[in-house]
PDB file of N, CA and C in Angstrom:
ATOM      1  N   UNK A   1     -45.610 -34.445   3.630  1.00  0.00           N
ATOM      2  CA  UNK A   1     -44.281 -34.312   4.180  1.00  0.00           C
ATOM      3  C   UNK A   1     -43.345 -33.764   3.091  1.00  0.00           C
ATOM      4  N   UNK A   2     -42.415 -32.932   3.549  1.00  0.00           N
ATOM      5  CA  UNK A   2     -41.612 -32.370   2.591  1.00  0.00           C
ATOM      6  C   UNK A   2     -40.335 -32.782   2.516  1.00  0.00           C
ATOM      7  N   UNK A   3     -39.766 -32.564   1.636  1.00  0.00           N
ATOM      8  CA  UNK A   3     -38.180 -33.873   1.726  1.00  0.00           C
ATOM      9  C   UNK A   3     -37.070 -32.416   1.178  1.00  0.00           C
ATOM     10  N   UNK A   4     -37.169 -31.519   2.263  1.00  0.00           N
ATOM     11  CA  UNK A   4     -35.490 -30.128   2.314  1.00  0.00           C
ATOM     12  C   UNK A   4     -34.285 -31.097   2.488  1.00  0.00           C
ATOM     13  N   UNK A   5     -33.922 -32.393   2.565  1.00  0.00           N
ATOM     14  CA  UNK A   5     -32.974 -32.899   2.803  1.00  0.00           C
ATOM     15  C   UNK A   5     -32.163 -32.163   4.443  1.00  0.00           C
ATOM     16  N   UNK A   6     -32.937 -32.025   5.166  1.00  0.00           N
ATOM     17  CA  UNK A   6     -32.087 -31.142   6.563  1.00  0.00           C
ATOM     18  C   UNK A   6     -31.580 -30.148   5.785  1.00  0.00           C
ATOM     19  N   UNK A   7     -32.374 -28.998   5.052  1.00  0.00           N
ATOM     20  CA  UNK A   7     -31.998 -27.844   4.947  1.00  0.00           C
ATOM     21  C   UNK A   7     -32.607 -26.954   6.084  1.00  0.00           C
ATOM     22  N   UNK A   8     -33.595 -27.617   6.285  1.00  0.00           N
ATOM     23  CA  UNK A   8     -34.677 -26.439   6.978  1.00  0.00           C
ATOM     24  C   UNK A   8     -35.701 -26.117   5.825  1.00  0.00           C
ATOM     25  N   UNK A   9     -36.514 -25.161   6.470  1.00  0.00           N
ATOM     26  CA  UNK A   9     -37.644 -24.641   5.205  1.00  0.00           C
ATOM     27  C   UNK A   9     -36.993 -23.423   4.605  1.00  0.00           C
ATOM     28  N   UNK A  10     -37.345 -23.652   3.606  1.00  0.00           N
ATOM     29  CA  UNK A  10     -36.677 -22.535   2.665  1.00  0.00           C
ATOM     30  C   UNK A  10     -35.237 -23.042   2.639  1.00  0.00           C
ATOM     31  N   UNK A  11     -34.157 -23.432   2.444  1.00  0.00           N
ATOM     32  CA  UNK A  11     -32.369 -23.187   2.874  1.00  0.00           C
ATOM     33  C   UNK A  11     -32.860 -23.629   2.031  1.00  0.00           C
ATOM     34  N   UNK A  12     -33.092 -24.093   0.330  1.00  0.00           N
ATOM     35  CA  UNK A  12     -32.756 -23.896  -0.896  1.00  0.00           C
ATOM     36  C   UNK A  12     -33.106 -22.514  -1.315  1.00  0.00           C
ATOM     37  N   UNK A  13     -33.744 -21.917  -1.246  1.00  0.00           N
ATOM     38  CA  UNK A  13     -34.133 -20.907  -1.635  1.00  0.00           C
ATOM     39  C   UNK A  13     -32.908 -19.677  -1.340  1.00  0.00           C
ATOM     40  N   UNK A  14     -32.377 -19.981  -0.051  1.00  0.00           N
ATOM     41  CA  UNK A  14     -31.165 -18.786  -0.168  1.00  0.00           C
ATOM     42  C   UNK A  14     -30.010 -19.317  -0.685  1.00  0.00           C
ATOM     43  N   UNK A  15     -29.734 -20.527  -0.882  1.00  0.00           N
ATOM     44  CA  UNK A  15     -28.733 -21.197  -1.302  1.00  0.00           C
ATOM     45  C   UNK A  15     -28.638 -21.368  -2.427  1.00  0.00           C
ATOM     46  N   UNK A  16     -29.404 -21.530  -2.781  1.00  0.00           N
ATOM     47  CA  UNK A  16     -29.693 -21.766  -4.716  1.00  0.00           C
ATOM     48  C   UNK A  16     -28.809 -20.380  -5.369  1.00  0.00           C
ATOM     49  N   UNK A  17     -29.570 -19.358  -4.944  1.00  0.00           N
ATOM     50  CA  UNK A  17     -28.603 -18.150  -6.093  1.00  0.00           C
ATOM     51  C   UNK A  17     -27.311 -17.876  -5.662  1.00  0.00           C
ATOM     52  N   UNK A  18     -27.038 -18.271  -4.228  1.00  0.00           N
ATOM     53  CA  UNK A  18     -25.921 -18.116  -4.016  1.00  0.00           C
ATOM     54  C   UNK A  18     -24.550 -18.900  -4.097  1.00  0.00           C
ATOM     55  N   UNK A  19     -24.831 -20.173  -4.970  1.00  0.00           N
ATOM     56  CA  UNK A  19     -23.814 -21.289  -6.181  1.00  0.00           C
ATOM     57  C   UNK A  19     -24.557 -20.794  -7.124  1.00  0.00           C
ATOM     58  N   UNK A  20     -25.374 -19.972  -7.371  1.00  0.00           N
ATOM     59  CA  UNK A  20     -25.737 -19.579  -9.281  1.00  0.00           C
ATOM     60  C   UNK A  20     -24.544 -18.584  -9.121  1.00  0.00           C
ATOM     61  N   UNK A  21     -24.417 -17.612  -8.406  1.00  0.00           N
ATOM     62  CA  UNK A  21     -23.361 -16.515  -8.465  1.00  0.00           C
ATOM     63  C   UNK A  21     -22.092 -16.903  -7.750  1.00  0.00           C
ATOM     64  N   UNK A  22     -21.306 -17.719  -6.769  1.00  0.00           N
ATOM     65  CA  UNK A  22     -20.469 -18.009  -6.406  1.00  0.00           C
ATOM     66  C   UNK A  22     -19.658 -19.587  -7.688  1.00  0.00           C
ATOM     67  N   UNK A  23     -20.369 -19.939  -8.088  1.00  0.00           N
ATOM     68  CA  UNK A  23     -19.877 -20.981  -8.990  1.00  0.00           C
ATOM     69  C   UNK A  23     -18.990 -20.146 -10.153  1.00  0.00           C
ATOM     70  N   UNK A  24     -19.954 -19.519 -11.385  1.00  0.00           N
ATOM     71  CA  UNK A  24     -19.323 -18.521 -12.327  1.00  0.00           C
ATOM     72  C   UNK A  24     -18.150 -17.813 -11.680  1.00  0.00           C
ATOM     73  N   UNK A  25     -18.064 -17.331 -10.608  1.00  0.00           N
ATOM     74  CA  UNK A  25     -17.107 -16.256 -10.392  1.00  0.00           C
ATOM     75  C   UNK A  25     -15.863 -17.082  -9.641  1.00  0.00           C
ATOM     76  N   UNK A  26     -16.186 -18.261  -9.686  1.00  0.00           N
ATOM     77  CA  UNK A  26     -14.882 -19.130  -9.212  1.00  0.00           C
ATOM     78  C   UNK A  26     -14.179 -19.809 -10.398  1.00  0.00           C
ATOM     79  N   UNK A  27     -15.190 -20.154 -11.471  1.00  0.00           N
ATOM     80  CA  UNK A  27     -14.751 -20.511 -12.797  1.00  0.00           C
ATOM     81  C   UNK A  27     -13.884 -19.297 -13.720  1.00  0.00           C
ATOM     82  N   UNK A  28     -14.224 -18.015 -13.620  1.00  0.00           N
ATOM     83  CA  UNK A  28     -13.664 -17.030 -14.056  1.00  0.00           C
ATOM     84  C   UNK A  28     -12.365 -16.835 -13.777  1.00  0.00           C
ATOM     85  N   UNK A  29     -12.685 -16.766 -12.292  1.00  0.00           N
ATOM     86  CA  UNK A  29     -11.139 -16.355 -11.469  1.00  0.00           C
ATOM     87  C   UNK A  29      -9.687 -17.853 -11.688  1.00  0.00           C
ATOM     88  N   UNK A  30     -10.596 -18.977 -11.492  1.00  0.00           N
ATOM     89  CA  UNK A  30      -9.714 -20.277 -12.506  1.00  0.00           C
ATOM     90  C   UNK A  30      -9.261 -19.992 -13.450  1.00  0.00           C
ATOM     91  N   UNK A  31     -10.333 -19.968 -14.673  1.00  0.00           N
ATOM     92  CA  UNK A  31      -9.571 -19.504 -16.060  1.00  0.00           C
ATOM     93  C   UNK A  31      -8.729 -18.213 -15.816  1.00  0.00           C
ATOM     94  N   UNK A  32      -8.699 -17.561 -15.193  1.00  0.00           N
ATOM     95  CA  UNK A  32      -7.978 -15.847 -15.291  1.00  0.00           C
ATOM     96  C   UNK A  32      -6.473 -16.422 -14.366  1.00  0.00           C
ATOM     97  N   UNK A  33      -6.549 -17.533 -13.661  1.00  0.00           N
ATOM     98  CA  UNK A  33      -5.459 -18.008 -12.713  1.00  0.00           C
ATOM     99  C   UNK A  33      -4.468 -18.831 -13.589  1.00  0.00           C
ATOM    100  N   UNK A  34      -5.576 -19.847 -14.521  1.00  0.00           N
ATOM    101  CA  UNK A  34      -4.482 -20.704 -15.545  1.00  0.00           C
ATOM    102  C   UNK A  34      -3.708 -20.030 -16.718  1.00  0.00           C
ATOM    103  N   UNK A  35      -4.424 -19.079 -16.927  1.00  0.00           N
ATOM    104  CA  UNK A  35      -4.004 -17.956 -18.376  1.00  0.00           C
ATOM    105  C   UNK A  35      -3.059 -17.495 -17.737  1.00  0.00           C
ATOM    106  N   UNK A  36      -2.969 -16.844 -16.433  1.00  0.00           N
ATOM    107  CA  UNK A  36      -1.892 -16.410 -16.107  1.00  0.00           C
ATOM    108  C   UNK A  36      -0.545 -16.892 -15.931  1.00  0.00           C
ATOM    109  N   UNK A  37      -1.024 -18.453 -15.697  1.00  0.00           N
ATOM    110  CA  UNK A  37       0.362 -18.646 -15.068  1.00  0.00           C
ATOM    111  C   UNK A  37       0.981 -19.633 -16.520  1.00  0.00           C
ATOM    112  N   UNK A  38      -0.443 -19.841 -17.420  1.00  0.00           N
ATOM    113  CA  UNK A  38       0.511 -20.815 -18.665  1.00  0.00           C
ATOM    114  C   UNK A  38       1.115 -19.845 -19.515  1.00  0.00           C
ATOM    115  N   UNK A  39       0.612 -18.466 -19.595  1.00  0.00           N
ATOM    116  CA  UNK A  39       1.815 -17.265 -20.692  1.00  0.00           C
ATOM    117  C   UNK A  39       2.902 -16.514 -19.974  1.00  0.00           C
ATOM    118  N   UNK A  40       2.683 -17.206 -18.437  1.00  0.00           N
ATOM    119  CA  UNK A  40       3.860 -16.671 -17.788  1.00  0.00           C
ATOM    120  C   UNK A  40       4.181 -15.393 -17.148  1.00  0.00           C
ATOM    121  N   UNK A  41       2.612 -14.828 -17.747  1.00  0.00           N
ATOM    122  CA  UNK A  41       3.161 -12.826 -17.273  1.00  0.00           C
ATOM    123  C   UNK A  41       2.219 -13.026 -16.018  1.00  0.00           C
ATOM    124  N   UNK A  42       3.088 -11.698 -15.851  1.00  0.00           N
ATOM    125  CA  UNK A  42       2.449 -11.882 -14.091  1.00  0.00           C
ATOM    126  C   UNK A  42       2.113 -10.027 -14.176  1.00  0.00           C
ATOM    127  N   UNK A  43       1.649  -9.930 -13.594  1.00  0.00           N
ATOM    128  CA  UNK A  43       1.029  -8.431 -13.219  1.00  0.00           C
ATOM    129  C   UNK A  43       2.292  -7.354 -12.997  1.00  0.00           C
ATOM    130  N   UNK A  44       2.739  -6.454 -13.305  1.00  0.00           N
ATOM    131  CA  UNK A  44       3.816  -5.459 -12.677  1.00  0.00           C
ATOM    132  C   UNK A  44       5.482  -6.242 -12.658  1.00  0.00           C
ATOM    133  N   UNK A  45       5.555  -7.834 -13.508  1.00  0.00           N
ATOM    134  CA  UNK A  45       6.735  -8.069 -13.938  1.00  0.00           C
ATOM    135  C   UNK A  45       7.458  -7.171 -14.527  1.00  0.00           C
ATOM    136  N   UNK A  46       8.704  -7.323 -14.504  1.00  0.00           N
ATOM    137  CA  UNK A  46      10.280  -6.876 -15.388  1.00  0.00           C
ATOM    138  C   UNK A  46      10.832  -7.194 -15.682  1.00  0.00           C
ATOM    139  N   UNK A  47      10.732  -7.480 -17.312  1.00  0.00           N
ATOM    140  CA  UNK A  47      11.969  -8.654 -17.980  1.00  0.00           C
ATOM    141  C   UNK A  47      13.489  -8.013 -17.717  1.00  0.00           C
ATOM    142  N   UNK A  48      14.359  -9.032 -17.282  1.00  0.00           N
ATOM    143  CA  UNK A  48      15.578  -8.380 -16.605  1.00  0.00           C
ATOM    144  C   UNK A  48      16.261  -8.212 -18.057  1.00  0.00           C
ATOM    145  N   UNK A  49      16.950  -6.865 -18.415  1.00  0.00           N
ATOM    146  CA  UNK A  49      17.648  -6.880 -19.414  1.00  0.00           C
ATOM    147  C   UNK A  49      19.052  -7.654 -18.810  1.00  0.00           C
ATOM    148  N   UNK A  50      19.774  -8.041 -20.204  1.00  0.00           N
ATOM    149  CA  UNK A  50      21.545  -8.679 -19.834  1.00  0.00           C
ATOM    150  C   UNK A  50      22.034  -7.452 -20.039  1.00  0.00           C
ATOM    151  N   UNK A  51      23.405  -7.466 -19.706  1.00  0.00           N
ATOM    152  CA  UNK A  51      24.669  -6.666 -19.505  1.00  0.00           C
ATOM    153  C   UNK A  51      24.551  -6.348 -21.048  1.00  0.00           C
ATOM    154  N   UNK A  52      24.844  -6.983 -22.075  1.00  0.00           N
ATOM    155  CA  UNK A  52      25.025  -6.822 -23.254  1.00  0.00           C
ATOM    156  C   UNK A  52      23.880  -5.613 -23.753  1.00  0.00           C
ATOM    157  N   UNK A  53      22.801  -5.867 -23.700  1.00  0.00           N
ATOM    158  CA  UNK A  53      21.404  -5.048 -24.113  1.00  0.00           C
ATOM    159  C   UNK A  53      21.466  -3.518 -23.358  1.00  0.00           C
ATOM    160  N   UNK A  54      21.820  -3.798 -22.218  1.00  0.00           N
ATOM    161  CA  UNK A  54      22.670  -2.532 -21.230  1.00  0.00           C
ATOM    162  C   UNK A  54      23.521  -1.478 -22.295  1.00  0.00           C
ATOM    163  N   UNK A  55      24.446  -2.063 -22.509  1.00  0.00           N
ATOM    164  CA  UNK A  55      25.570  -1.836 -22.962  1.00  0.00           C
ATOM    165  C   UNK A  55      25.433  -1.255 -24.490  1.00  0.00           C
ATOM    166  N   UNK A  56      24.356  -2.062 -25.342  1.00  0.00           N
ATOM    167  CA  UNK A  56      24.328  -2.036 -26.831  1.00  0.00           C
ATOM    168  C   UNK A  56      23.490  -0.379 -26.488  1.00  0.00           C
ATOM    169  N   UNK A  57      22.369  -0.447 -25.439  1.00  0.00           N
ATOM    170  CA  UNK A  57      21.757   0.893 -25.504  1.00  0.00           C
ATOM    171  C   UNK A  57      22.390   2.362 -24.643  1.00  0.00           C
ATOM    172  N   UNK A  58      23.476   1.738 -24.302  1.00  0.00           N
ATOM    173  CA  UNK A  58      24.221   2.864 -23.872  1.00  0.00           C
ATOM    174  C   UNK A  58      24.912   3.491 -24.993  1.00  0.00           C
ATOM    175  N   UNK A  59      25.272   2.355 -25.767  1.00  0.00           N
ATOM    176  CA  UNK A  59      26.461   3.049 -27.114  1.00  0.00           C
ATOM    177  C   UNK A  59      25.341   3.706 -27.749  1.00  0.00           C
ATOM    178  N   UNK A  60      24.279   3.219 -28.232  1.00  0.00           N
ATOM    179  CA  UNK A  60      23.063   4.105 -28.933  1.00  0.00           C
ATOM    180  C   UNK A  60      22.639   5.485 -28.365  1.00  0.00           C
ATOM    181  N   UNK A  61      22.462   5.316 -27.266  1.00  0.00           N
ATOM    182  CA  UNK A  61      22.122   6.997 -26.699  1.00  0.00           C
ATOM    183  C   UNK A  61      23.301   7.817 -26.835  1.00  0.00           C
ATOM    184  N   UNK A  62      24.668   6.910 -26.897  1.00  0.00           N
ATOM    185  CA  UNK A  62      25.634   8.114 -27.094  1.00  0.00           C
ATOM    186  C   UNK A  62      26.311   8.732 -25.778  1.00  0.00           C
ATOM    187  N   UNK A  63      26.211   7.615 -24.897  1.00  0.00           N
ATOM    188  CA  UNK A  63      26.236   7.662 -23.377  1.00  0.00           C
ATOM    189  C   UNK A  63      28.344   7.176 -23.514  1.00  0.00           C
ATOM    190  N   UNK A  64      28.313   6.521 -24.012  1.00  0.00           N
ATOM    191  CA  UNK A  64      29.903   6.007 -24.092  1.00  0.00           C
ATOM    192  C   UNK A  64      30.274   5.921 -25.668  1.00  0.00           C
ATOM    193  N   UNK A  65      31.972   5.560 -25.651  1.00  0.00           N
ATOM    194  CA  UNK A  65      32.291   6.205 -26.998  1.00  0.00           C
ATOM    195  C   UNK A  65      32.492   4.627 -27.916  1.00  0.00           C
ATOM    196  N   UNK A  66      32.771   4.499 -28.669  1.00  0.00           N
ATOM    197  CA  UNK A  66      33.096   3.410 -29.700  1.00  0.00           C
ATOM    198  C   UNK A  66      34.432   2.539 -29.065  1.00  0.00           C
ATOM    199  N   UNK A  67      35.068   3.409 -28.107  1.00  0.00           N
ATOM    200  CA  UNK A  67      36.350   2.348 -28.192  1.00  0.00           C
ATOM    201  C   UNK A  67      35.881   1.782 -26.580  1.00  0.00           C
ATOM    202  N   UNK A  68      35.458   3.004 -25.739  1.00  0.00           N
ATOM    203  CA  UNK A  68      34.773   2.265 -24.536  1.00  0.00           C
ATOM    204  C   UNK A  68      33.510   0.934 -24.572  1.00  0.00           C
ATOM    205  N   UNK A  69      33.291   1.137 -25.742  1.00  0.00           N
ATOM    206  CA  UNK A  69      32.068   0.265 -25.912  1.00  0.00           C
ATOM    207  C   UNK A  69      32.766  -1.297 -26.260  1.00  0.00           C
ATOM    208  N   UNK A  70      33.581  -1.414 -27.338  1.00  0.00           N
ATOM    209  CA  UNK A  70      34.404  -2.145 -28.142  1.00  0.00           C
ATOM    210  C   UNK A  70      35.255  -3.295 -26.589  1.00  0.00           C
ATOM    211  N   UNK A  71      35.755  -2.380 -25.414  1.00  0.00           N
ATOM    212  CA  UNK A  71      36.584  -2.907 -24.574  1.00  0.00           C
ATOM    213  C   UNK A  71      35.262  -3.670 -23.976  1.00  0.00           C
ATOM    214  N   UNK A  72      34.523  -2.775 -23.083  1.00  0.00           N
ATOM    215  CA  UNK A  72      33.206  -3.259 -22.512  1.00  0.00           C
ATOM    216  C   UNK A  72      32.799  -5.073 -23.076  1.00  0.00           C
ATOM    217  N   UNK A  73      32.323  -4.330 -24.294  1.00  0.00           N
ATOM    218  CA  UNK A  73      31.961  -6.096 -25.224  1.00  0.00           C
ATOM    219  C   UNK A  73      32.752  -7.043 -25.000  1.00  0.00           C
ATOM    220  N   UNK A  74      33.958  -7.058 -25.421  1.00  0.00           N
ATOM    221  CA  UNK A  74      35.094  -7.973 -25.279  1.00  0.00           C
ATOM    222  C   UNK A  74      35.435  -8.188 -23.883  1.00  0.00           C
ATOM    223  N   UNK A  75      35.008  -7.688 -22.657  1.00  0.00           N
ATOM    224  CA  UNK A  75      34.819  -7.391 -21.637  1.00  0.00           C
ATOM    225  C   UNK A  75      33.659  -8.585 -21.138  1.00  0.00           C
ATOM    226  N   UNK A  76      32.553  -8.462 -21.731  1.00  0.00           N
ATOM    227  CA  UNK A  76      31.626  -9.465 -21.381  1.00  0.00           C
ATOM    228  C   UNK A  76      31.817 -10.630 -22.079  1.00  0.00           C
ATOM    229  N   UNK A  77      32.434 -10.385 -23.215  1.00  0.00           N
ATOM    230  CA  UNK A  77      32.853 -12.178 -23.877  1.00  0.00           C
ATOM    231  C   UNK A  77      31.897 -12.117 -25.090  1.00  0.00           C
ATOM    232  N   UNK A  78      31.421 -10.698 -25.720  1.00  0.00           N
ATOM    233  CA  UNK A  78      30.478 -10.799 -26.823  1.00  0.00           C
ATOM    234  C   UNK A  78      31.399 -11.404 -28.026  1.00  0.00           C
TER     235      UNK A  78
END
């Protein structure tokens, strides 16, 4: 007498490789789920710049002048 536990004959045999390969690839996708969410980045994020960082790289490109820039700042409360 054979003891399949109510698998049937054979149902280890297709079942077996298929938790050898469904186990790993659930452990992967875990670790790849916790990494993600404990450093916080997320796929296709955008750190929102502030008004200020706006502003500091506008005066740098040369986009506005020194005294527009000067009001602006004092403007945001720099």
């Amino acid at each position: 007498m054979m003891h399949d536990w109510g698998w049937g004959w054979g149902g280890g045999m297709f079942l077996g490789p298929l938790f050898m390969i469904v186990g790993p690839v659930l452990l992967i996708g875990l670790l790849m789920l916790l990494t993600t969410w404990l450093t916080g980045r997320r796929e296709g994020s955008v750190r929102v710049r502030s008004a200020r960082e706006i502003l500091d790289e506008r005066f740098a490109k040369g986009e506005i002048q020194y005294k527009e820039y000067e009001e602006r700042r004092t403007a945001l409360g720099a």
